[in-house]
Protein backbone atom coordinates (compact mmCIF):
# COMPACT_ATOMS: atom_id res chain seq x y z
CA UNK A 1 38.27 9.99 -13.86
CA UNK A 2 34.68 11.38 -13.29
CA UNK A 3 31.66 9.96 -13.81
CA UNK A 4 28.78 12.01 -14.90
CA UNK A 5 25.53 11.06 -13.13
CA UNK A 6 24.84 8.18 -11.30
CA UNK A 7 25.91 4.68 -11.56
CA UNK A 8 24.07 1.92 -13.14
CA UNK A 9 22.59 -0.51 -10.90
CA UNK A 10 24.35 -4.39 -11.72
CA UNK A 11 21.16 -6.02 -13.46
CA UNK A 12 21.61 -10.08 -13.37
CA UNK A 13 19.25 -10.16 -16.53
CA UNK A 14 21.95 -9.07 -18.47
CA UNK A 15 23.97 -11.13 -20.35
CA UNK A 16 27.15 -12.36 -18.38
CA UNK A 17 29.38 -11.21 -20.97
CA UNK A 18 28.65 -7.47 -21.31
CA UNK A 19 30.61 -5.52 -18.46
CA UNK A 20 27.90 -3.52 -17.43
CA UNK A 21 30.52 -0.67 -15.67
CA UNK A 22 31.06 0.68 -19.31
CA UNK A 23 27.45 0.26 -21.25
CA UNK A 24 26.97 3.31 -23.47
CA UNK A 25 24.81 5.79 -21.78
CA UNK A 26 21.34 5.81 -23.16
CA UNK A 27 21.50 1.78 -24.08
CA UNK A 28 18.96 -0.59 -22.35
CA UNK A 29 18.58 -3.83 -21.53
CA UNK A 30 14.71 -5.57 -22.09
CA UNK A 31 14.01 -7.09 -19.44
CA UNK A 32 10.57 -8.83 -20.26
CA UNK A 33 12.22 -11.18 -21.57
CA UNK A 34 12.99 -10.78 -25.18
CA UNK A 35 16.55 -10.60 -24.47
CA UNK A 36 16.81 -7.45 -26.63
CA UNK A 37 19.09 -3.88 -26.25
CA UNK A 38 16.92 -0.84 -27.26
CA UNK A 39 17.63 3.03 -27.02
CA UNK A 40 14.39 5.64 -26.31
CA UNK A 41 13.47 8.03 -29.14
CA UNK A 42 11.23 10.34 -29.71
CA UNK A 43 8.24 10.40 -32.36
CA UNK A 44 6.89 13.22 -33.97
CA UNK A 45 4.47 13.96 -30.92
CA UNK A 46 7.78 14.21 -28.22
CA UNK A 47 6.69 10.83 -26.36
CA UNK A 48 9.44 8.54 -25.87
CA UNK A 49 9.34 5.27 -27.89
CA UNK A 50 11.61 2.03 -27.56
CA UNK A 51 13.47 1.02 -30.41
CA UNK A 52 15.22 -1.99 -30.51
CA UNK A 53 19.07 -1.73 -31.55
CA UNK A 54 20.66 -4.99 -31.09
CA UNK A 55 19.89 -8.48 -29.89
CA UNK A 56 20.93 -11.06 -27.18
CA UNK A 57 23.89 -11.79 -29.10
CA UNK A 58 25.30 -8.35 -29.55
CA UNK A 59 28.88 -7.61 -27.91
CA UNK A 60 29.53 -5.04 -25.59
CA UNK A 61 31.57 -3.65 -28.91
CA UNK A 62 28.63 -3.72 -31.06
CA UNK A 63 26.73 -1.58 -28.85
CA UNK A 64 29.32 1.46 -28.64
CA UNK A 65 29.97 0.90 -32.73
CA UNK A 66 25.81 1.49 -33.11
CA UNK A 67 25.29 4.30 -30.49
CA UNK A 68 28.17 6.44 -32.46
CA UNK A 69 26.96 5.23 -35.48
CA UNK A 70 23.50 6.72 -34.22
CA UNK A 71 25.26 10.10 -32.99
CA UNK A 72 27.01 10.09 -36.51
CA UNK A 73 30.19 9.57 -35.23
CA UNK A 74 32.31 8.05 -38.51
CA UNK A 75 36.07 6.83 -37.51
CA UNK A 76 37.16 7.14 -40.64
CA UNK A 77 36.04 10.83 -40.78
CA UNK A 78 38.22 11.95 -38.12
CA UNK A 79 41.06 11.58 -40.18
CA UNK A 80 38.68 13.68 -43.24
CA UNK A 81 38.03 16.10 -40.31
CA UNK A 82 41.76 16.29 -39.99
CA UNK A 83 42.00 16.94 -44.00
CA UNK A 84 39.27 19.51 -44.22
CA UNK A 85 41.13 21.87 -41.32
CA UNK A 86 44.59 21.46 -43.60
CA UNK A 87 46.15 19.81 -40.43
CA UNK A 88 47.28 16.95 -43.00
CA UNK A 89 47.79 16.45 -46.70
CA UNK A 90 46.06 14.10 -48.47
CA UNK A 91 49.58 12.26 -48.84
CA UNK A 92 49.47 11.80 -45.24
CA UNK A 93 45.71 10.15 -44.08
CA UNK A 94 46.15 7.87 -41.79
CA UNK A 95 43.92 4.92 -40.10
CA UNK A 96 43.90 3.38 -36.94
CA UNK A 97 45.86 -0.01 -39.02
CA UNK A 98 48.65 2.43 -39.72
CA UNK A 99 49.70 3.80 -36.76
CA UNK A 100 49.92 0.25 -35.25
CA UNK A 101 51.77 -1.11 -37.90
CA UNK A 102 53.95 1.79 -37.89
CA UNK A 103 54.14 1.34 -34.10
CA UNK A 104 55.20 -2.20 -34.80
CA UNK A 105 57.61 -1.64 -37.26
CA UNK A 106 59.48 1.07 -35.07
CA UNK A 107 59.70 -0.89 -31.77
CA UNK A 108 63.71 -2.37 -31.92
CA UNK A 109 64.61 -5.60 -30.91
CA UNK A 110 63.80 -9.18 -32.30
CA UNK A 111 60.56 -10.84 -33.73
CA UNK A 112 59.56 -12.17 -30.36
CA UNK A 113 60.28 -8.73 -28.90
CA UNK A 114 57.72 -6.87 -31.43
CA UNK A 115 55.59 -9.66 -30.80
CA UNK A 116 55.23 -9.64 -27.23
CA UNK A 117 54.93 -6.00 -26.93
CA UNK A 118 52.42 -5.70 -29.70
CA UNK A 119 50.10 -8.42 -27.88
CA UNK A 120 50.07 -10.61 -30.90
CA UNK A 121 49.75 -14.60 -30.30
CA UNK A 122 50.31 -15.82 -33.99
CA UNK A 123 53.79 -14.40 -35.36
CA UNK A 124 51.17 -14.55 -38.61
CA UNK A 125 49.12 -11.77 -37.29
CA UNK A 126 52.30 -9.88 -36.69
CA UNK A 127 53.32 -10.50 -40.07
CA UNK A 128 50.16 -8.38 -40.90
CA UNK A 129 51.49 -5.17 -38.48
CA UNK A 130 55.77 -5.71 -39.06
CA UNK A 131 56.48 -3.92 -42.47
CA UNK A 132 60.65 -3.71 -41.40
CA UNK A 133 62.80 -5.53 -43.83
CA UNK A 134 64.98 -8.20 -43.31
CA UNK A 135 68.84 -6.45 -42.23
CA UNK A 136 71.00 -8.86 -44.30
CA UNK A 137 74.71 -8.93 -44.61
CA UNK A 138 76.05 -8.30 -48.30
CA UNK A 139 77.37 -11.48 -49.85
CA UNK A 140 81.21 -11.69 -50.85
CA UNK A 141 82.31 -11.24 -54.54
């Protein structure tokens, strides 16, 4: 794959556990010091101002979920964009939850199997994701 541009520079200031290969482009780290992620914008005169997005804290998930929350990028909407272009029926909207647990549910074998190959620890987590039923023998009359 590509990359567009050139590639960030490793910057020890930033927090050990944010990968910096895969930052969002257009996401900075302040490093005065404040231990703070900001994004440029401009004000209503065209000069570039900080503005501070996320703290010390902040995952490396946090940042992508605010810089498409910032482009207006809605998860949920793709499956309304999907709706809107009669694609799908309202019947069949989907989320991200269902096509795992659908995914889940599909894959053959045993518990364990679904379990391993879903990447679930707790077979309570893949209680969540397994909708199959039980396959039980009829009892005898």
């Amino acid at each position: 794959m590509a990359t567009r541009g050139r590639k960030r520079q490793h910057d020890p200031s930033i927090p050990g556990h944010i990968d910096q290969g895969v930052l969002p482009r257009g996401v900075y780290w302040d490093r005065t010091g404040n231990g703070r992620w900001f994004v440029f914008e401009r004000d209503v005169d065209g000069r570039a101002k900080r503005k501070t997005i996320a703290g010390r804290e902040a995952k490396l998930s946090d940042l992508h979920r605010i810089v498409e929350e910032r482009a207006g990028v809605d998860r949920a909407s793709l499956t309304w964009s999907a709706l809107l272009a009669n694609v799908i029926t309202p019947a069949e909207r989907f989320s991200f939850h269902d096509l795992k647990r659908k995914g889940i549910t599909d894959t053959p074998g045993t518990r364990a199997d679904k379990q391993h190959a879903s990447g679930h620890k707790t077979a309570a987590m893949l209680d969540v994701y397994d909708q199959s039923r039980p396959v039980v023998r009829p009892s005898k009359e």
